[in-house]
N, C-alpha and C. Protein backbone atom coordinates (compact mmCIF):
# COMPACT_ATOMS: atom_id res chain seq x y z
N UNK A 1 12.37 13.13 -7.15
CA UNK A 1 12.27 12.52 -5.85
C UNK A 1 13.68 12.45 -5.25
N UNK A 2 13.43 12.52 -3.85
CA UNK A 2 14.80 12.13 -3.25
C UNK A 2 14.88 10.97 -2.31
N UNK A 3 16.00 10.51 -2.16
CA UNK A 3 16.10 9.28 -1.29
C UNK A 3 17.22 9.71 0.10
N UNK A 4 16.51 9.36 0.93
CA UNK A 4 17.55 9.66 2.16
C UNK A 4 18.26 8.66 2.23
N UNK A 5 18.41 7.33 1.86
CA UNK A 5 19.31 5.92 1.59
C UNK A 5 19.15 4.98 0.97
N UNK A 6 20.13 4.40 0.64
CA UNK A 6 19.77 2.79 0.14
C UNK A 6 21.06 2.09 1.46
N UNK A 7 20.42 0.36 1.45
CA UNK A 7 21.34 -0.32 2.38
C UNK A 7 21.14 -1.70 1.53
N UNK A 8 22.19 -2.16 1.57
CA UNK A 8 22.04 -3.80 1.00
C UNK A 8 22.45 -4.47 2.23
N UNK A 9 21.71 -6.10 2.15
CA UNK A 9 21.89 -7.01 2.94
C UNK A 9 20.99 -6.53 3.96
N UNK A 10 20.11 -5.64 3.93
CA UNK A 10 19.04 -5.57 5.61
C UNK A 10 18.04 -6.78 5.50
N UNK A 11 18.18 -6.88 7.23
CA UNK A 11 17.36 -8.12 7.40
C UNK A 11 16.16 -7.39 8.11
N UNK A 12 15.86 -5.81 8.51
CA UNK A 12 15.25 -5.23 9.35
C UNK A 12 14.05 -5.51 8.66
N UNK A 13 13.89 -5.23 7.30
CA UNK A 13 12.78 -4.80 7.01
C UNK A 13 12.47 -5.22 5.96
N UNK A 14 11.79 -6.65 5.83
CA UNK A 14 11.05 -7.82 5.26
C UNK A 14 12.01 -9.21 5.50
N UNK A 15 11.44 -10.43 4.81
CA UNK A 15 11.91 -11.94 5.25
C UNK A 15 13.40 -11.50 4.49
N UNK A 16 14.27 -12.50 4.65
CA UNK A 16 15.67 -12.30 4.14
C UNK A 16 16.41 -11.42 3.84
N UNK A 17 17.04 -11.52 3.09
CA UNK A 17 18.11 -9.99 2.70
C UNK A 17 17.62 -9.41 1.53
N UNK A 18 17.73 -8.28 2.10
CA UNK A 18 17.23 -7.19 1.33
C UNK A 18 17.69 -6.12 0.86
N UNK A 19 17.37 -5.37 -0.56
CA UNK A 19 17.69 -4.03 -0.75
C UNK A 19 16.96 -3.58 -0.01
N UNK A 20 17.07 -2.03 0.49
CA UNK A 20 15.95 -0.99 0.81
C UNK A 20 16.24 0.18 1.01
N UNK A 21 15.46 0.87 -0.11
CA UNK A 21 15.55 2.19 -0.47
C UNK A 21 14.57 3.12 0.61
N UNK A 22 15.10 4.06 1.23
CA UNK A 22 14.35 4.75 2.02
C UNK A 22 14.43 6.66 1.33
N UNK A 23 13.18 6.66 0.53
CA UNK A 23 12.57 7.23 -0.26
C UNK A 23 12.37 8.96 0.92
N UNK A 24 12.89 10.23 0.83
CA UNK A 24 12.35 11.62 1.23
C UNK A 24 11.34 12.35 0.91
N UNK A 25 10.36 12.31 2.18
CA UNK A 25 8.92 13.05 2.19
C UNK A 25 8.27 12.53 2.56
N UNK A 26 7.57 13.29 3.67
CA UNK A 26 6.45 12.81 4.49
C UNK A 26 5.53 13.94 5.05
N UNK A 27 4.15 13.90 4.41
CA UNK A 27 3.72 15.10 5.37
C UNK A 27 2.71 14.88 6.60
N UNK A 28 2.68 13.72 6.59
CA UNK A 28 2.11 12.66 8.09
C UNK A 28 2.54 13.01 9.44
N UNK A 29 3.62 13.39 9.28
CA UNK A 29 4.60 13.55 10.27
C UNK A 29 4.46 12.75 11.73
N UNK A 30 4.32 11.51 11.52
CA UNK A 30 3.40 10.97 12.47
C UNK A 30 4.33 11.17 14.05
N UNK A 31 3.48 11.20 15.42
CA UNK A 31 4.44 11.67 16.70
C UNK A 31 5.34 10.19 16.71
N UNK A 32 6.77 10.63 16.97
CA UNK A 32 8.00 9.26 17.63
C UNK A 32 7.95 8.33 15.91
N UNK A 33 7.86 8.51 14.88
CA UNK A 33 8.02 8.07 13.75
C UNK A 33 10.28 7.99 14.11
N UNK A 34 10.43 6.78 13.72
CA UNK A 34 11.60 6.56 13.74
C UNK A 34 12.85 7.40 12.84
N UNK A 35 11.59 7.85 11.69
CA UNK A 35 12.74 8.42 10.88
C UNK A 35 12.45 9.74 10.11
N UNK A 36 12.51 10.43 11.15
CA UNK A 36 11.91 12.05 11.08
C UNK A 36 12.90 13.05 9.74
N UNK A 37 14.28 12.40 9.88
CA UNK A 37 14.97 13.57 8.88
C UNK A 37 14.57 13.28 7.80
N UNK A 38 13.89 12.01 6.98
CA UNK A 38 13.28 11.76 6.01
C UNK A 38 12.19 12.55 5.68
N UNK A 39 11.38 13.27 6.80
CA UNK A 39 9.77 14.14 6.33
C UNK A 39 10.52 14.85 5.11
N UNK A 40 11.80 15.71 5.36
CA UNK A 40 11.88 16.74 4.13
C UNK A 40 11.70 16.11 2.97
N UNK A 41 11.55 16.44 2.01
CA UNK A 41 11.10 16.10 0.77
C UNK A 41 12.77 16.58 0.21
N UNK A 42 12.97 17.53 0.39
CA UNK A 42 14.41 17.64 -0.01
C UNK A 42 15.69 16.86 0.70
N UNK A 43 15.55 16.00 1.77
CA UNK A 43 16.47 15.56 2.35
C UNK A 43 17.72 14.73 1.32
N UNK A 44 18.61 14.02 1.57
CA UNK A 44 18.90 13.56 0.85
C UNK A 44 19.29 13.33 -0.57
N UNK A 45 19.67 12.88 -0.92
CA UNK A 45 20.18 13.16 -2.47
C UNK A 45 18.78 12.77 -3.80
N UNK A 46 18.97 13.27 -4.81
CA UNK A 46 18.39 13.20 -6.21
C UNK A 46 18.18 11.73 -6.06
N UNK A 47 16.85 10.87 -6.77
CA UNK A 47 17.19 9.83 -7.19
C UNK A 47 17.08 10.28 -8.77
N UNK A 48 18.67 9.39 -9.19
CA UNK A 48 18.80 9.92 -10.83
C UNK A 48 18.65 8.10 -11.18
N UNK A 49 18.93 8.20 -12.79
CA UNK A 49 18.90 7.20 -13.53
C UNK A 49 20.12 6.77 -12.42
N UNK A 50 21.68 6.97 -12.35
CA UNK A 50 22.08 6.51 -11.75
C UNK A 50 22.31 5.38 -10.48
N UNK A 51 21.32 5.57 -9.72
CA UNK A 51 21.04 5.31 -8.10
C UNK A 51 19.89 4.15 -9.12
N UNK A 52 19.18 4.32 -9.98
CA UNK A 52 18.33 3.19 -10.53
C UNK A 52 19.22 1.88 -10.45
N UNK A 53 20.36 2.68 -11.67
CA UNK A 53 21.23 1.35 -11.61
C UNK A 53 21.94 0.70 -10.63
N UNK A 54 22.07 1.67 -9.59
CA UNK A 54 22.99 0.66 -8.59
C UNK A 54 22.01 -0.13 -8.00
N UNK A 55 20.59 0.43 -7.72
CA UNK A 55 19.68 -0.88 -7.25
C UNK A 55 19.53 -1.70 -8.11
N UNK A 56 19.40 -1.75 -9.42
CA UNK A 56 19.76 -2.53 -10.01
C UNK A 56 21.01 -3.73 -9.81
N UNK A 57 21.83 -2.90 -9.81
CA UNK A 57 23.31 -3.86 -9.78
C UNK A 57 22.74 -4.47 -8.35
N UNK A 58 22.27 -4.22 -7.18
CA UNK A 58 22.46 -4.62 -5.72
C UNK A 58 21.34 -6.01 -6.09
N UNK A 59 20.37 -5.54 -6.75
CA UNK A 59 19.03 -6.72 -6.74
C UNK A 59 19.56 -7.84 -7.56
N UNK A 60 20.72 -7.77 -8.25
CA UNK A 60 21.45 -8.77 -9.56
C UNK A 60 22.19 -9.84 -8.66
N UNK A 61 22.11 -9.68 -7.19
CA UNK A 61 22.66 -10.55 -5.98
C UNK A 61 21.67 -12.05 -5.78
N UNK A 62 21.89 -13.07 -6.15
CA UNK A 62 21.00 -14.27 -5.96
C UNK A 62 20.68 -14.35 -4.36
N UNK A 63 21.41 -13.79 -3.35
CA UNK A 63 21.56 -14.11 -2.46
C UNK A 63 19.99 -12.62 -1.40
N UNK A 64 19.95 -11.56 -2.36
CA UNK A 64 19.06 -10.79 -2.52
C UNK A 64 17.66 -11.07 -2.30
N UNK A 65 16.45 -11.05 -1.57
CA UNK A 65 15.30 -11.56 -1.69
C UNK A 65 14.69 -10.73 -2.34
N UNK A 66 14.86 -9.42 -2.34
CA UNK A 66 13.61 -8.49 -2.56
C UNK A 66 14.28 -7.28 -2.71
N UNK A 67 13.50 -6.17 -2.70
CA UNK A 67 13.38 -4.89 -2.33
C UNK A 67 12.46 -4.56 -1.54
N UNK A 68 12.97 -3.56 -0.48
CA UNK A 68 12.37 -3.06 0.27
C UNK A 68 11.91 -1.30 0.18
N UNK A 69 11.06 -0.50 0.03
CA UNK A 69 10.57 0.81 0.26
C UNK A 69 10.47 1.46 1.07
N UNK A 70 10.87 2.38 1.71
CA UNK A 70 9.99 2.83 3.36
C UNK A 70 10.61 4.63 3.06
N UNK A 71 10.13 4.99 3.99
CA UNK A 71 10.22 6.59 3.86
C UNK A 71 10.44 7.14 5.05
N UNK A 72 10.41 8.56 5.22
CA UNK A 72 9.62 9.14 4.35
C UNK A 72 8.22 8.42 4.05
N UNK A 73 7.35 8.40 3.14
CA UNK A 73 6.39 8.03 2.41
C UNK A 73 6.83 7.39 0.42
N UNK A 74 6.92 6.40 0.55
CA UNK A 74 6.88 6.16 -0.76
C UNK A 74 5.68 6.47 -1.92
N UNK A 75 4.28 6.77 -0.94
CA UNK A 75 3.11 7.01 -1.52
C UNK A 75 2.59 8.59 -1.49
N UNK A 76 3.78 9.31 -1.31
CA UNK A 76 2.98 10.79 -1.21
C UNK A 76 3.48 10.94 -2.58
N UNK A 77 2.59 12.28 -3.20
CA UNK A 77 1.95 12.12 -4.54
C UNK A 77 3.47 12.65 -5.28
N UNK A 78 3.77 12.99 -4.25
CA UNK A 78 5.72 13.77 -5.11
C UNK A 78 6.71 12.46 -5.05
N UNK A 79 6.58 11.40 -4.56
CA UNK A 79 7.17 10.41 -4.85
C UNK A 79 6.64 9.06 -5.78
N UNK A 80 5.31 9.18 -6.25
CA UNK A 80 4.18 8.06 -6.61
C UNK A 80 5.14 7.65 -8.20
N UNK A 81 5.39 8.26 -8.69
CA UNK A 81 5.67 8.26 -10.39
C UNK A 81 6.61 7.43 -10.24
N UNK A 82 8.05 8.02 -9.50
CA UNK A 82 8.90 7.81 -9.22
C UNK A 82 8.68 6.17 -8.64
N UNK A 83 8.41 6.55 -8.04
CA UNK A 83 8.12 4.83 -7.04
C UNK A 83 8.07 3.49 -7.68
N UNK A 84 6.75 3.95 -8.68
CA UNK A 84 5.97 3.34 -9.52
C UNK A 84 7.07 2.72 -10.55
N UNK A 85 7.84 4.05 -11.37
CA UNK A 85 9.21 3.53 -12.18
C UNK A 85 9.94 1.98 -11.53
N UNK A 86 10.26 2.51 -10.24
CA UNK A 86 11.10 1.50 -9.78
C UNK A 86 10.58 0.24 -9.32
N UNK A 87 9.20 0.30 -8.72
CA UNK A 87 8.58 -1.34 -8.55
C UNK A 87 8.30 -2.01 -9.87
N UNK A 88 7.99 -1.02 -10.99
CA UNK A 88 7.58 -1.74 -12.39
C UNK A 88 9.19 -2.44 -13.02
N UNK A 89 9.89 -1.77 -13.21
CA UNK A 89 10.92 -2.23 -13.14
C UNK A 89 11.33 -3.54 -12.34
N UNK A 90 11.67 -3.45 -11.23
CA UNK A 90 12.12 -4.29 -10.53
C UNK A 90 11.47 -5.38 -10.98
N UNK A 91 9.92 -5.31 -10.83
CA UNK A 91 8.77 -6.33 -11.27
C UNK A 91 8.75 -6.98 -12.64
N UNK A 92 9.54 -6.49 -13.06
CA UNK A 92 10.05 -6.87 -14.75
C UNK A 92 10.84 -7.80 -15.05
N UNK A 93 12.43 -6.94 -14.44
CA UNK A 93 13.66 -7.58 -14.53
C UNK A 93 14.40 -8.62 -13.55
N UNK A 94 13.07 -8.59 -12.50
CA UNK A 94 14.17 -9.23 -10.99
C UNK A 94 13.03 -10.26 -10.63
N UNK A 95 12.43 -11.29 -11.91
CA UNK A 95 11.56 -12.17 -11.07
C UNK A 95 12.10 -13.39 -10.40
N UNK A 96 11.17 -13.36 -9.34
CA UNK A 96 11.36 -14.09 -8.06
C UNK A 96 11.95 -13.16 -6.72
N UNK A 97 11.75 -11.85 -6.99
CA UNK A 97 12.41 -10.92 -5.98
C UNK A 97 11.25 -10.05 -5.64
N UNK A 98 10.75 -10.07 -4.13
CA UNK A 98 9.67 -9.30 -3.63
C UNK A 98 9.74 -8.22 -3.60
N UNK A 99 8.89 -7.31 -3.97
CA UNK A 99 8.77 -5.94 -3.52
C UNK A 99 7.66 -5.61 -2.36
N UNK A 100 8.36 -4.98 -0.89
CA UNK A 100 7.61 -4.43 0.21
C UNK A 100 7.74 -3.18 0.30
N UNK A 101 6.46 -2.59 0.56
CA UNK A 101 6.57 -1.17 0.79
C UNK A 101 5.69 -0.68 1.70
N UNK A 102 6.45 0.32 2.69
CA UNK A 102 5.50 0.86 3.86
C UNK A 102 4.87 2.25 3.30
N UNK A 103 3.95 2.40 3.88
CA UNK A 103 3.09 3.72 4.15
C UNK A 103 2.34 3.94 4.86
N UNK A 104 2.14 5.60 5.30
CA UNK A 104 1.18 5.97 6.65
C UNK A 104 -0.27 6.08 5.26
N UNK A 105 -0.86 5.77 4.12
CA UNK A 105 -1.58 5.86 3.41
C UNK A 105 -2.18 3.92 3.61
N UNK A 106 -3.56 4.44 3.34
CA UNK A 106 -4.21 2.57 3.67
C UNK A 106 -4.16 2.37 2.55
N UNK A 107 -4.03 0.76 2.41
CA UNK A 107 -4.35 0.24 1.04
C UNK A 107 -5.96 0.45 0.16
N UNK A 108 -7.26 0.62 0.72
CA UNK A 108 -7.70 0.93 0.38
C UNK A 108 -7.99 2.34 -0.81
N UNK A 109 -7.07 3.16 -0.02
CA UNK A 109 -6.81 4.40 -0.92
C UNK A 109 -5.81 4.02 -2.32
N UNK A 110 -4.92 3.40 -2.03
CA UNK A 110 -4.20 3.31 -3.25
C UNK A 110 -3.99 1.55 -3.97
N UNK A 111 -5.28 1.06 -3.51
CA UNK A 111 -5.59 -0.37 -4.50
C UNK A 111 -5.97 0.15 -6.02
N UNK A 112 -6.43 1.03 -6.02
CA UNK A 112 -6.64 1.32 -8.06
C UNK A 112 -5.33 1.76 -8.36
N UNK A 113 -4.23 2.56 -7.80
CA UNK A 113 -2.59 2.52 -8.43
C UNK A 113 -2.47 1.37 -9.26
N UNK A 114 -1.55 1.78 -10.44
CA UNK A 114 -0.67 1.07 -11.57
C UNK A 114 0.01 0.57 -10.20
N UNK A 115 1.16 1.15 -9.53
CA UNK A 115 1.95 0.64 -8.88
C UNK A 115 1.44 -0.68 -7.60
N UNK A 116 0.34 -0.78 -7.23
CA UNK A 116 -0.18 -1.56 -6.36
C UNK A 116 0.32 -3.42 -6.81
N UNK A 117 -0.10 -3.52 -8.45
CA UNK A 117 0.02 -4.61 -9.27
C UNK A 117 1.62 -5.34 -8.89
N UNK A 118 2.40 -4.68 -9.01
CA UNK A 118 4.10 -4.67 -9.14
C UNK A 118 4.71 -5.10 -7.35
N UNK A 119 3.42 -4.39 -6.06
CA UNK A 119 3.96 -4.79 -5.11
C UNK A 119 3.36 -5.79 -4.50
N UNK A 120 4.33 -7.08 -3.74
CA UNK A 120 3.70 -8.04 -3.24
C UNK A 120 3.70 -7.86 -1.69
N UNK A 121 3.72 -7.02 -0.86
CA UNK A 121 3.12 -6.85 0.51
C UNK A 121 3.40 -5.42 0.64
N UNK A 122 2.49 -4.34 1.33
CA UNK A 122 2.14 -3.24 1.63
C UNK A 122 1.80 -3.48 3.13
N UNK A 123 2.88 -2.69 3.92
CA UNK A 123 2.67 -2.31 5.79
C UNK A 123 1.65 -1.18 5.79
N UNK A 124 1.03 -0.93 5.56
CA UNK A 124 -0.18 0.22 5.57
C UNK A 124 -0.82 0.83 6.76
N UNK A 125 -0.66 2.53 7.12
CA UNK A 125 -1.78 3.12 7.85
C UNK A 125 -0.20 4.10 9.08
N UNK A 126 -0.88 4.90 9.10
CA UNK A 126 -0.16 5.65 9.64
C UNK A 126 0.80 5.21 11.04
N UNK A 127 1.83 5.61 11.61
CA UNK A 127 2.66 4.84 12.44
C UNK A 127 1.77 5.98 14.06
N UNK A 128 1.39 5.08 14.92
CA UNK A 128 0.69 5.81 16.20
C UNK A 128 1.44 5.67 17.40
N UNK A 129 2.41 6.33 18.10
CA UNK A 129 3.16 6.07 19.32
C UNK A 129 2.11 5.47 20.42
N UNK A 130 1.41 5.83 20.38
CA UNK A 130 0.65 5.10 21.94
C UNK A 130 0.19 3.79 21.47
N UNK A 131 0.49 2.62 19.81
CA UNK A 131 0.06 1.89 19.93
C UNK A 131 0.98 1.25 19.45
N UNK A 132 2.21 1.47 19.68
CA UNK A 132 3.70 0.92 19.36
C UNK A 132 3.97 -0.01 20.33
N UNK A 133 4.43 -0.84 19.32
CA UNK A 133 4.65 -2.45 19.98
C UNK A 133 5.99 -3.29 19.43
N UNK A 134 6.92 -3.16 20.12
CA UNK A 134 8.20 -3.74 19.49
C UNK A 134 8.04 -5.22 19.47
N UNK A 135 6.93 -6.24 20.30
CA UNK A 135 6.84 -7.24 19.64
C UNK A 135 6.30 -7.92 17.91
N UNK A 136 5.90 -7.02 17.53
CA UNK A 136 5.28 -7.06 16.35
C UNK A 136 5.87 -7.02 14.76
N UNK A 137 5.62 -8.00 14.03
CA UNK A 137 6.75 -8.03 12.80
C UNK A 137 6.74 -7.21 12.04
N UNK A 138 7.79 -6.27 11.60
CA UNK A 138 7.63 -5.55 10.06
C UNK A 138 6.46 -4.19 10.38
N UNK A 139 6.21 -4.17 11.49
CA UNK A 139 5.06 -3.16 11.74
C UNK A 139 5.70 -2.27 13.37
N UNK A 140 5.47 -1.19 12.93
CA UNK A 140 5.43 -0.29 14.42
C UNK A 140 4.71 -0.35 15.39
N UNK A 141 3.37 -0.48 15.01
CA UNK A 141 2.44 0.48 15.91
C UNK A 141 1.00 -0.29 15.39
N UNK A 142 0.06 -1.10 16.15
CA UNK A 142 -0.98 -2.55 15.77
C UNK A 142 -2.33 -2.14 14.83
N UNK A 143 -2.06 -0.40 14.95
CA UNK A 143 -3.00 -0.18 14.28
C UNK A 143 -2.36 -0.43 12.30
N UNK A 144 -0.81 -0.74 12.10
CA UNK A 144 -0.74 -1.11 11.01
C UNK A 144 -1.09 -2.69 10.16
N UNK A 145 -1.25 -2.65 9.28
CA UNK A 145 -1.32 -3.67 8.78
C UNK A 145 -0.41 -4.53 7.67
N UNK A 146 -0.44 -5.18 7.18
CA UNK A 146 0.98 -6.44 6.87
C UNK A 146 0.17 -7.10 5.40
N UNK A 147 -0.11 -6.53 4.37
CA UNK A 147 -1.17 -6.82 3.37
C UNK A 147 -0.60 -7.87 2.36
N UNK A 148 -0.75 -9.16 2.24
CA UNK A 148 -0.48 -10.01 0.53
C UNK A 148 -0.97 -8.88 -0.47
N UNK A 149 -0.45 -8.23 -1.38
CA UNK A 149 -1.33 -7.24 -2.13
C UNK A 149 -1.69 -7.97 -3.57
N UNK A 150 -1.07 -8.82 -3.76
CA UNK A 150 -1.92 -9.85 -4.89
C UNK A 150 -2.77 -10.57 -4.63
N UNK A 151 -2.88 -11.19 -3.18
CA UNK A 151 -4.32 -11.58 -2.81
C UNK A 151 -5.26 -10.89 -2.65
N UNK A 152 -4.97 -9.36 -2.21
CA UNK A 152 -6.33 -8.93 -1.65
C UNK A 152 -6.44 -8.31 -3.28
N UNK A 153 -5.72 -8.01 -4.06
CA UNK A 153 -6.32 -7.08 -5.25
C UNK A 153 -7.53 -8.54 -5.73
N UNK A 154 -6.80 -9.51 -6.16
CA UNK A 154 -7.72 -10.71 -6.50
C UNK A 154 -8.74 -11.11 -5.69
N UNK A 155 -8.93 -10.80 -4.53
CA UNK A 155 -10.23 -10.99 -3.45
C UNK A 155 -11.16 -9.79 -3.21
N UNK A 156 -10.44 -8.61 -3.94
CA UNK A 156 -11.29 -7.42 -3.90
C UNK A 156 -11.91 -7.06 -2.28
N UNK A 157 -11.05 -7.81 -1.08
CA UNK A 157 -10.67 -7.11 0.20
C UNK A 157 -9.10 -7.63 0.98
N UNK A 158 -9.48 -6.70 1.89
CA UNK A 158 -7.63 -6.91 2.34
C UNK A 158 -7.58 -8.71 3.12
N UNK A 159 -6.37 -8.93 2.70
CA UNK A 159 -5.33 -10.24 2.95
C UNK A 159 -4.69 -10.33 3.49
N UNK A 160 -4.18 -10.14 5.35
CA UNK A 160 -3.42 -10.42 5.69
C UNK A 160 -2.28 -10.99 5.07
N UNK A 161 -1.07 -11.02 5.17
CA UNK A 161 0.59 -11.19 4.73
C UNK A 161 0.57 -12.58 5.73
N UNK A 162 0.83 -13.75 5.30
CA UNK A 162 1.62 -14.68 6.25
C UNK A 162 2.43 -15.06 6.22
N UNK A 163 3.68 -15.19 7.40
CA UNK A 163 4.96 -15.65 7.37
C UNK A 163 5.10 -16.98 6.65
């Protein structure tokens, strides 16, 4: 897998400060998607054991809330393994630290994932320019959604996320 970035301290994308790894590949290609040089799958550099550890070292910050995911696609099938490594992880070694992750894929499709367990909110469903709304939190476009993913796995339907 490749990653087109990591950023520490973002407040863009989930509650407090955040890691967030922005993961290469997308074949959604959705129209006015903010972050088009990410579709390549090759963009960006290798993620090696290396780049593990520096998110590592970045999430070892008390001041850190979480990790954040976004793409590209973190859920296309050339990044899933990969992904999966790093939320299980994180989900291991960094408790009390959220993991959020976007995708143009619904939660419905990927609620039986290993990796689903490990994340605690999923932005889900493809990003749509004609229904893009800059008032809206953590989401592009209203046809996405903002999921608790430990509530809805335990309610066996989707859970709105509340602030």
């Amino acid at each position: 897998m490749n990653y087109a970035g990591i950023k520490n301290c973002d407040v863009a994308n989930g509650p407090g400060f955040r890691t967030t790894l922005w993961v290469s590949g997308c074949s959604r290609r959705c129209k006015g998607c903010f972050n088009q040089a990410a579709w390549d799958f090759t963009y960006g550099q290798e993620f090696t054991h290396e780049t593990l550890l520096e998110l590592e070292r970045l999430l070892k910050n008390p001041n850190i809330e979480g990790l954040s995911i976004l793409g590209g696609d973190p859920f296309e099938p050339e990044n899933r393994e990969q992904v999966d490594t790093i939320c299980k992880l994180v989900w291991l070694y960094h408790h009390g630290k959220t993991i959020w992750v976007w995708t143009g894929y619904l939660f419905e499709d990927l609620k039986d994932l290993e990796t689903m367990k490990y994340i605690d909110v999923l932005v889900d469903g493809p990003f749509v320019e004609e229904l893009k709304d800059l008032r809206l939190k953590w989401r592009g476009s209203s046809n996405q959604r903002v999921i608790d993913v430990k509530k809805s796995l335990a309610s066996g339907e989707v859970v709105l996320w509340e602030d």
